[in-house]
PDB file of N, CA and C in Angstrom:
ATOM      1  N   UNK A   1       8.450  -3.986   7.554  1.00  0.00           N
ATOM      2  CA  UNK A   1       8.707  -2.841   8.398  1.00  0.00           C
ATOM      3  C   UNK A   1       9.765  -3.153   9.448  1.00  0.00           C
ATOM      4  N   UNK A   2      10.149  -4.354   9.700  1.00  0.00           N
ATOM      5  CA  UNK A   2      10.671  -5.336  10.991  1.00  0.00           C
ATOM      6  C   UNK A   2      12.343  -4.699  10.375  1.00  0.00           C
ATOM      7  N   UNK A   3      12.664  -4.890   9.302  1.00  0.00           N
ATOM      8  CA  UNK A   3      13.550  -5.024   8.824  1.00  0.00           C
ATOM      9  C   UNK A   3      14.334  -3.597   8.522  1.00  0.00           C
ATOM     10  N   UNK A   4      13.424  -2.858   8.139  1.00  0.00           N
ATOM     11  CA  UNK A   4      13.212  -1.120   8.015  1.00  0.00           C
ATOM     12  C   UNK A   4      13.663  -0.180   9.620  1.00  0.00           C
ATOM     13  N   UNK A   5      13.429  -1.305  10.759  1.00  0.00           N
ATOM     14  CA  UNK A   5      13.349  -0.290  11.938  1.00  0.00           C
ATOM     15  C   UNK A   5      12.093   0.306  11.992  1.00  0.00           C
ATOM     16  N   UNK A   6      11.017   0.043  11.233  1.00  0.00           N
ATOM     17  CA  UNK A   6       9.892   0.563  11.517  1.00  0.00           C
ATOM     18  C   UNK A   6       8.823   0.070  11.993  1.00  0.00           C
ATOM     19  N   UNK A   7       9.103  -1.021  12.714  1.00  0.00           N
ATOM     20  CA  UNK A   7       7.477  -2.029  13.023  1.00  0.00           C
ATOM     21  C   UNK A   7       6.625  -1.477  13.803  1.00  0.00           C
ATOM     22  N   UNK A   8       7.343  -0.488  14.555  1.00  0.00           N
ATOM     23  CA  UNK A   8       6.229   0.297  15.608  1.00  0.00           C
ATOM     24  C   UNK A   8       6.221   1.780  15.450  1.00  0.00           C
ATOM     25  N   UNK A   9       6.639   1.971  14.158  1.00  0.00           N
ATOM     26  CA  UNK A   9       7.009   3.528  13.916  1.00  0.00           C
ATOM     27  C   UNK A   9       5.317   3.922  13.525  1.00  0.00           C
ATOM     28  N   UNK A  10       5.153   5.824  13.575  1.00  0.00           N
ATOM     29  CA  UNK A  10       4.191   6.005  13.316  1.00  0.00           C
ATOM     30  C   UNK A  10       3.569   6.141  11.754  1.00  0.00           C
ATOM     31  N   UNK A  11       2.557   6.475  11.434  1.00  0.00           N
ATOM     32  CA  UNK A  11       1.903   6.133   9.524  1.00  0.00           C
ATOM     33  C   UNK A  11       3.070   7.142   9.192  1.00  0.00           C
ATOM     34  N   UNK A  12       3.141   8.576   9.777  1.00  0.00           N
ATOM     35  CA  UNK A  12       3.884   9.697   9.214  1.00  0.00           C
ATOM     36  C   UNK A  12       5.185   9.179   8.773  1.00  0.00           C
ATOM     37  N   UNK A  13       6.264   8.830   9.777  1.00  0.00           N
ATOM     38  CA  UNK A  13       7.334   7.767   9.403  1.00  0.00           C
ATOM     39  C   UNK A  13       7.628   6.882   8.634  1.00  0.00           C
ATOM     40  N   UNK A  14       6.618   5.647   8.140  1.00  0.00           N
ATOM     41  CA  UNK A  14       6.659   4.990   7.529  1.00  0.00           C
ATOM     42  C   UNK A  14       6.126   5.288   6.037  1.00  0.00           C
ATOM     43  N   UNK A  15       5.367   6.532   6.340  1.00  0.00           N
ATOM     44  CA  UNK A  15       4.904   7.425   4.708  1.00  0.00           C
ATOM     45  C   UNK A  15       6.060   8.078   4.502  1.00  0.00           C
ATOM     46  N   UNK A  16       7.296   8.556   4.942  1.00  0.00           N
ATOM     47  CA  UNK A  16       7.988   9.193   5.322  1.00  0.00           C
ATOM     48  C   UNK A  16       8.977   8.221   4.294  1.00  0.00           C
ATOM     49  N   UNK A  17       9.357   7.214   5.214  1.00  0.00           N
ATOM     50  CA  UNK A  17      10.521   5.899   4.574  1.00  0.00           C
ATOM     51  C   UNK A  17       9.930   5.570   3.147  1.00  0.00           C
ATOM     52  N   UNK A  18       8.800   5.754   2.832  1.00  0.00           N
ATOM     53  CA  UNK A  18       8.701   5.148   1.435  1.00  0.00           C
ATOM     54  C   UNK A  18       8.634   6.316  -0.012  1.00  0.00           C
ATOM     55  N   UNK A  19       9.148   7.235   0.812  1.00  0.00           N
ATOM     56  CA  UNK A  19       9.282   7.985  -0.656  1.00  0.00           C
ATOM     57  C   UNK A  19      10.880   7.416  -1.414  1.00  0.00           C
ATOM     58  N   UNK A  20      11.784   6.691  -1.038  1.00  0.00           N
ATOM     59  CA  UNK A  20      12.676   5.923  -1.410  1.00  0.00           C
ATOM     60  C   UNK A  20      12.304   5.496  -2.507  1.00  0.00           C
ATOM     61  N   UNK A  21      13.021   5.528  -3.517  1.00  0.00           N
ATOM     62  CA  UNK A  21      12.663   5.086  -4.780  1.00  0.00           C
ATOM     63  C   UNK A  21      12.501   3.290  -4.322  1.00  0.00           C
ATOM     64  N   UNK A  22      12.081   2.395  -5.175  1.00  0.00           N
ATOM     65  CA  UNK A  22      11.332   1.122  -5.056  1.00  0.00           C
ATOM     66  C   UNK A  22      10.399   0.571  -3.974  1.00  0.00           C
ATOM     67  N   UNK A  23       9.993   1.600  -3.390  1.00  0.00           N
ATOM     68  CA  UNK A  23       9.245   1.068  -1.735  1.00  0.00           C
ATOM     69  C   UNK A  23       7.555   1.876  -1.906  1.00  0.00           C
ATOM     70  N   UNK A  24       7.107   0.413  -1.820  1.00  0.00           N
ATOM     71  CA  UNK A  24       5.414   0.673  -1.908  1.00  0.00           C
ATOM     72  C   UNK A  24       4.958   0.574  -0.458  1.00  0.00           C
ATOM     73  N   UNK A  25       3.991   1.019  -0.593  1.00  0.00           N
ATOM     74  CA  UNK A  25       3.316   0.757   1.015  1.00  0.00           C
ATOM     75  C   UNK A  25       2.124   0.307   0.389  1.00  0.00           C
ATOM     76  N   UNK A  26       1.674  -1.193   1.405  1.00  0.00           N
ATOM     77  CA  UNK A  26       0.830  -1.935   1.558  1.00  0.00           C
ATOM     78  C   UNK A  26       0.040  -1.721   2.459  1.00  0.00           C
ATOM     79  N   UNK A  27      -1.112  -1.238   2.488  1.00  0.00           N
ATOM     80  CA  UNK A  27      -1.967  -0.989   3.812  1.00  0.00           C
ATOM     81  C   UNK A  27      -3.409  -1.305   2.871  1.00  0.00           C
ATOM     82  N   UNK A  28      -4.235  -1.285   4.394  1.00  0.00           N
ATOM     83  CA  UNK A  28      -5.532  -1.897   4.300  1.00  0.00           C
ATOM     84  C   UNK A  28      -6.208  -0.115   5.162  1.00  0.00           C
ATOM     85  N   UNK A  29      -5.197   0.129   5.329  1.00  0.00           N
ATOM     86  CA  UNK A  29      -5.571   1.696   6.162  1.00  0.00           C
ATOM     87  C   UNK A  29      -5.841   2.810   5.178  1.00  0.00           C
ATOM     88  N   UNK A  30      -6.617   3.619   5.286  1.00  0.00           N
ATOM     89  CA  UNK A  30      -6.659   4.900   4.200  1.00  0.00           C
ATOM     90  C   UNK A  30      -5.931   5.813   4.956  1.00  0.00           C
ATOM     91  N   UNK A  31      -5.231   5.654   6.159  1.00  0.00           N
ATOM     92  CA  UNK A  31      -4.288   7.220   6.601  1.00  0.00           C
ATOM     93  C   UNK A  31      -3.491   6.944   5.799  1.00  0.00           C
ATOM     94  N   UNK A  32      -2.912   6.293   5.132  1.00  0.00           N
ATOM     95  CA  UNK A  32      -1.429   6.533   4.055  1.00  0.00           C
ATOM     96  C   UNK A  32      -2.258   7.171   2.984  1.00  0.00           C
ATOM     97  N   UNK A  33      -3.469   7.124   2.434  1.00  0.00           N
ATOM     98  CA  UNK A  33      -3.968   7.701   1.235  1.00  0.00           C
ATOM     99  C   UNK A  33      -4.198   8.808   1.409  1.00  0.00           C
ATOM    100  N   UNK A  34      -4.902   9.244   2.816  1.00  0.00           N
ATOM    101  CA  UNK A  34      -5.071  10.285   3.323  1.00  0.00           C
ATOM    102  C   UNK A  34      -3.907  11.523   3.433  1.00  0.00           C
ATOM    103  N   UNK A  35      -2.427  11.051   3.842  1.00  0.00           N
ATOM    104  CA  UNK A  35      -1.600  11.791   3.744  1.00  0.00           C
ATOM    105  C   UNK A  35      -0.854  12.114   2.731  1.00  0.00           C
ATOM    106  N   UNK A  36      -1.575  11.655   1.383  1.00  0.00           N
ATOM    107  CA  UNK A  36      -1.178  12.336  -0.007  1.00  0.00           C
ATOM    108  C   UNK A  36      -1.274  13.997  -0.230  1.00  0.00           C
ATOM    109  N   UNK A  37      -2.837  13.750   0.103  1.00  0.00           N
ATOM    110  CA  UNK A  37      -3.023  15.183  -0.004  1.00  0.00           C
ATOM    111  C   UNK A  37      -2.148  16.392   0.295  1.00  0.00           C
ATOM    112  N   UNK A  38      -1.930  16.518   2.114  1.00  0.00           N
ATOM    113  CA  UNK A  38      -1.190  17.617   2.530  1.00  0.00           C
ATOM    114  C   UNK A  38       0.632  17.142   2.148  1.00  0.00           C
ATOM    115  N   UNK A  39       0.927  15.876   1.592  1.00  0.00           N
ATOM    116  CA  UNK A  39       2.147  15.853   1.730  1.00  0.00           C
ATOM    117  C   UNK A  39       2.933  15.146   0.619  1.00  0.00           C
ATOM    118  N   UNK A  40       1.862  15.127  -0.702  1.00  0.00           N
ATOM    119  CA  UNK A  40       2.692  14.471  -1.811  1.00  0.00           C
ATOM    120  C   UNK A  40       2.522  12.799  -1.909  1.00  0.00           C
ATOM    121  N   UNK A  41       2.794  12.269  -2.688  1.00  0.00           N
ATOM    122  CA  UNK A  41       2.513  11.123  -2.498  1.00  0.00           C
ATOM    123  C   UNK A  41       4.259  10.217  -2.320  1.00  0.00           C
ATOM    124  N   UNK A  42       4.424   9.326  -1.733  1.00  0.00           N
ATOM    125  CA  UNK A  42       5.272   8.659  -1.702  1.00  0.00           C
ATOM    126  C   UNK A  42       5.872   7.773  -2.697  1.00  0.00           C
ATOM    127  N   UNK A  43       6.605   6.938  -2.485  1.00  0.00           N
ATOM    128  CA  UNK A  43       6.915   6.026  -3.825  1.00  0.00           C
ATOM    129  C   UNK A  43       5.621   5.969  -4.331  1.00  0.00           C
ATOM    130  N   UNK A  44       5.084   4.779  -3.921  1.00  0.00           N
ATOM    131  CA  UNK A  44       3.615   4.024  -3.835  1.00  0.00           C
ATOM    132  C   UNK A  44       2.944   3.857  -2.955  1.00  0.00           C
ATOM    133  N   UNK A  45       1.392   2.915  -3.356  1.00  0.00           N
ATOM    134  CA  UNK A  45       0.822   2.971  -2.186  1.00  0.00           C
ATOM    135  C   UNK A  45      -0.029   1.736  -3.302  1.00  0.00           C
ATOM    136  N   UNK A  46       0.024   0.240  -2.668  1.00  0.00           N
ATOM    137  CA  UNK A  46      -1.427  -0.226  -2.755  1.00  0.00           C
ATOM    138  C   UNK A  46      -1.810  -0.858  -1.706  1.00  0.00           C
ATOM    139  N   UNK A  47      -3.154  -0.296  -1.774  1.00  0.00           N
ATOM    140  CA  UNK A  47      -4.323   0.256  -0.962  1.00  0.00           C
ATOM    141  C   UNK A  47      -5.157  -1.434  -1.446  1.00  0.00           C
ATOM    142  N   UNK A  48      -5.673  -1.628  -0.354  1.00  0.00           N
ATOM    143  CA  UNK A  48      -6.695  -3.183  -0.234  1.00  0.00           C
ATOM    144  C   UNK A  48      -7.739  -2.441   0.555  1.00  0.00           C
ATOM    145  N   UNK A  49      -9.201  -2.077  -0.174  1.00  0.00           N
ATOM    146  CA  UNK A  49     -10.138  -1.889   0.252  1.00  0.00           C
ATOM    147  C   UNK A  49     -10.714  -2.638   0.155  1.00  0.00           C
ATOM    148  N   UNK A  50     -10.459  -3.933   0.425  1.00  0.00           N
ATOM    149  CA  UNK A  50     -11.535  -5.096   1.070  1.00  0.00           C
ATOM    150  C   UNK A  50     -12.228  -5.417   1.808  1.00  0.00           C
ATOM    151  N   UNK A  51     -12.576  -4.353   2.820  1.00  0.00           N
ATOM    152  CA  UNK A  51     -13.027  -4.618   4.277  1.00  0.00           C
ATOM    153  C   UNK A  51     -12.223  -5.556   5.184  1.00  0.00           C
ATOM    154  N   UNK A  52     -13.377  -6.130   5.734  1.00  0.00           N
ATOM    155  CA  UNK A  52     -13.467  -6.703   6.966  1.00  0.00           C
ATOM    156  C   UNK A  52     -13.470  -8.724   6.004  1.00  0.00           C
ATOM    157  N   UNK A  53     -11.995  -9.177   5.728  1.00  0.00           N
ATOM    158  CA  UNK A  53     -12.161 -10.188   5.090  1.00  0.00           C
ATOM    159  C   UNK A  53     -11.374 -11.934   5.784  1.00  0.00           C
ATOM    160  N   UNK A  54     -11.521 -12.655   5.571  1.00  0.00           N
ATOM    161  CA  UNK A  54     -11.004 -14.000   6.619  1.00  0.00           C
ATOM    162  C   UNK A  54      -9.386 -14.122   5.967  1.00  0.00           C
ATOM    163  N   UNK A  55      -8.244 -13.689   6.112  1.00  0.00           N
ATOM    164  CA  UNK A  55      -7.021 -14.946   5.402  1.00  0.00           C
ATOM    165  C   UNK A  55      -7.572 -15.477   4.240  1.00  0.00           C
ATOM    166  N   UNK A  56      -8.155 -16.500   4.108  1.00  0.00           N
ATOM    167  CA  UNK A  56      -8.317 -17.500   3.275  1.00  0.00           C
ATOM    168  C   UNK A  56      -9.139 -16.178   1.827  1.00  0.00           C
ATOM    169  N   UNK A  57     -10.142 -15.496   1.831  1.00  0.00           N
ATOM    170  CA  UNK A  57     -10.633 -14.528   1.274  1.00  0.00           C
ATOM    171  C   UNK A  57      -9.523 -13.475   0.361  1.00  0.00           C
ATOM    172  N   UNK A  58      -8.721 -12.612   1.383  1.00  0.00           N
ATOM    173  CA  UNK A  58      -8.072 -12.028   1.005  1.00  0.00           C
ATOM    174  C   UNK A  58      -6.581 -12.764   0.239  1.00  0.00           C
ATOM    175  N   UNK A  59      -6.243 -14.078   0.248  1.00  0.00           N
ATOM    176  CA  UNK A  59      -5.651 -14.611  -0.615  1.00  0.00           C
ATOM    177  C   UNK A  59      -6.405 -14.784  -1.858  1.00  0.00           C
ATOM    178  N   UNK A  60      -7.544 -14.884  -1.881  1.00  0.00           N
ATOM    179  CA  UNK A  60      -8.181 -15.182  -2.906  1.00  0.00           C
ATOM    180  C   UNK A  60      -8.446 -14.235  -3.528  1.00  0.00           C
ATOM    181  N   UNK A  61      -8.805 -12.885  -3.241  1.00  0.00           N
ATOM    182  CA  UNK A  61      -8.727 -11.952  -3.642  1.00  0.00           C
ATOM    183  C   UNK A  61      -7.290 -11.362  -4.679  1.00  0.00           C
ATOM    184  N   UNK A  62      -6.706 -11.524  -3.807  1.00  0.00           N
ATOM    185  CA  UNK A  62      -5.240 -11.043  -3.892  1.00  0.00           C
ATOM    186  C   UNK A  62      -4.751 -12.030  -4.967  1.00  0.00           C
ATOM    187  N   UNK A  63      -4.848 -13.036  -5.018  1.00  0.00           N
ATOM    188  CA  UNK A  63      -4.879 -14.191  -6.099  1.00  0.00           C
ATOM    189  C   UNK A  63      -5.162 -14.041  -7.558  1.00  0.00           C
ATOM    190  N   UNK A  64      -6.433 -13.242  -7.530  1.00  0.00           N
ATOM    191  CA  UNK A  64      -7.142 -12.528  -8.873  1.00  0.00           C
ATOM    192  C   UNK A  64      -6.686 -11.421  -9.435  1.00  0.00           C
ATOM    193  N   UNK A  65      -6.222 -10.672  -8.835  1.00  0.00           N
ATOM    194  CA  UNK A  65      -5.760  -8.857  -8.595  1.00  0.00           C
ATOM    195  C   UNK A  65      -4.532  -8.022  -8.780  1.00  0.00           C
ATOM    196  N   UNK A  66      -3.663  -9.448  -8.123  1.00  0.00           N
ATOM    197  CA  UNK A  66      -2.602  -8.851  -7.511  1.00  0.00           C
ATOM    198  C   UNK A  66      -1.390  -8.551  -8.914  1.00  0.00           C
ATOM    199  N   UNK A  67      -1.567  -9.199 -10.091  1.00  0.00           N
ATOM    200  CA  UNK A  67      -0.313  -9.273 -11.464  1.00  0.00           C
ATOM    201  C   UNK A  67      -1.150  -8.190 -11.641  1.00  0.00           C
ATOM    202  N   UNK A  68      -2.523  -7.674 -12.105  1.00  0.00           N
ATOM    203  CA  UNK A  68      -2.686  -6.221 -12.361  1.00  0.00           C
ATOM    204  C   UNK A  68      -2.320  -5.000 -12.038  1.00  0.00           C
ATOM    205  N   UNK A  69      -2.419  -5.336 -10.112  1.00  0.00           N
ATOM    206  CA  UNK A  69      -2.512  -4.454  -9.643  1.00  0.00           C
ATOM    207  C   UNK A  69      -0.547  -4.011  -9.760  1.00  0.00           C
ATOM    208  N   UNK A  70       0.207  -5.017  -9.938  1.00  0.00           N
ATOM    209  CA  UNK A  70       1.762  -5.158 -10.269  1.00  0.00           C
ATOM    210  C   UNK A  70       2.331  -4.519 -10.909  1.00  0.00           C
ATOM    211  N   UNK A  71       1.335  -4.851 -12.042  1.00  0.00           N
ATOM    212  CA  UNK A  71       1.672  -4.324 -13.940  1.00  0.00           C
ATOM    213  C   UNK A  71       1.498  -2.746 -13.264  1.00  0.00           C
ATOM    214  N   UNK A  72       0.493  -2.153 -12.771  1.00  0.00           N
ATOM    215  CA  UNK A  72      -0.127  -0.758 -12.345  1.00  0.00           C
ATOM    216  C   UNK A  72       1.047  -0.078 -11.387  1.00  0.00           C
ATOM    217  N   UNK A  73       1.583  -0.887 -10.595  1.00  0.00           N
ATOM    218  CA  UNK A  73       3.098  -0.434 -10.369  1.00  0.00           C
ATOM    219  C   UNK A  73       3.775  -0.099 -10.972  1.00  0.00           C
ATOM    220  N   UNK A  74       4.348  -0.796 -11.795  1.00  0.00           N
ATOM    221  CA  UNK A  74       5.506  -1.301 -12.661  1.00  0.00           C
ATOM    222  C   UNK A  74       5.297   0.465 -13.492  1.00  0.00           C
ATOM    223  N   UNK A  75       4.086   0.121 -13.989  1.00  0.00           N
ATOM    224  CA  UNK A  75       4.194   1.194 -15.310  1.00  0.00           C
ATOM    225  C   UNK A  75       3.992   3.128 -14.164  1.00  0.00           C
ATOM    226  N   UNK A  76       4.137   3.010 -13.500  1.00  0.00           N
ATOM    227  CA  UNK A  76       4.032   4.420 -12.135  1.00  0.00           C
ATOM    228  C   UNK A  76       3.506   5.160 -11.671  1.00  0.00           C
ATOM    229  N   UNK A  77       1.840   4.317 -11.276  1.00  0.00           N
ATOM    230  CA  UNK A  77       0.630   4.597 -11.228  1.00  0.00           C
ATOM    231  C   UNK A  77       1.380   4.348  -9.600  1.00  0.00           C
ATOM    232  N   UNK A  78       0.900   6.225  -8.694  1.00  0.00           N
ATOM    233  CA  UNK A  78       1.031   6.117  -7.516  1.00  0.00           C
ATOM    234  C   UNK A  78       0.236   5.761  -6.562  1.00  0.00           C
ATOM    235  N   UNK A  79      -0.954   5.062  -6.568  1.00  0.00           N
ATOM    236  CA  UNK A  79      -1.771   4.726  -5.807  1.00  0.00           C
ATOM    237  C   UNK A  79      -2.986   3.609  -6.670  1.00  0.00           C
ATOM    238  N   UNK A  80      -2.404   2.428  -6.208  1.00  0.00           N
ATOM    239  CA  UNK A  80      -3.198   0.967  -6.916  1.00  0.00           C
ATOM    240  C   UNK A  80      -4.201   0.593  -5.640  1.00  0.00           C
ATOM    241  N   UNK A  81      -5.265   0.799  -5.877  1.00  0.00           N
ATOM    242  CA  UNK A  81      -6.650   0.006  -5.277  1.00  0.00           C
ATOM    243  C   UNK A  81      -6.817  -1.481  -5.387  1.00  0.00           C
ATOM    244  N   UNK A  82      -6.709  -2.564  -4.995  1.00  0.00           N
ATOM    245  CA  UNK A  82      -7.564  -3.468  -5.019  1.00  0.00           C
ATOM    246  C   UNK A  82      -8.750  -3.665  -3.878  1.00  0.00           C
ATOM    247  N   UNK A  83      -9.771  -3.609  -4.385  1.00  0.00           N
ATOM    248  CA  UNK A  83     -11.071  -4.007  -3.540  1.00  0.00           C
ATOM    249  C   UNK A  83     -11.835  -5.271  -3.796  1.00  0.00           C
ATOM    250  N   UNK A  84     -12.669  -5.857  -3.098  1.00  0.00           N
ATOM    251  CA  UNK A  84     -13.469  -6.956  -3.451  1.00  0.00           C
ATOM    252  C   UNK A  84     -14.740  -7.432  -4.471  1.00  0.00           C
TER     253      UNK A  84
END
């Protein structure tokens, strides 16, 4: 986002910047999922419903998940879940 001009921009903005073709949004937040509804969906979106997890966890997670959840990109599935 640092790089985007957006590190302190608001969800709307940054849901906003990623309808750009190749730009996923990574959040652990459901307001980006949330603003599908009234506003279309953006490029992408994967979504980490992992809770409340340590670093070390969510690598590990993410470790197991993450070439699926890729492939689920790749092929233009707009909203990839990984959970725990």
């Amino acid at each position: 986002l640092r790089d985007l001009g957006l590190r302190d921009a608001e969800d709307i903005d940054i849901f906003n910047a990623a309808r750009n073709p190749g730009m996923v949004i990574v959040s652990k937040d459901s307001d980006f999922v949330e603003l599908v509804t009234p506003l279309g969906t953006p490029s992408q979106i994967l979504w980490l419903t992992c809770g409340n997890v340590t670093n070390r966890n969510l690598r590990l997670i993410l470790s197991n998940t993450f070439a699926e959840a890729l492939r689920m990109l790749e092929v233009g599935e707009a909203i990839v879940e990984i959970s725990d």
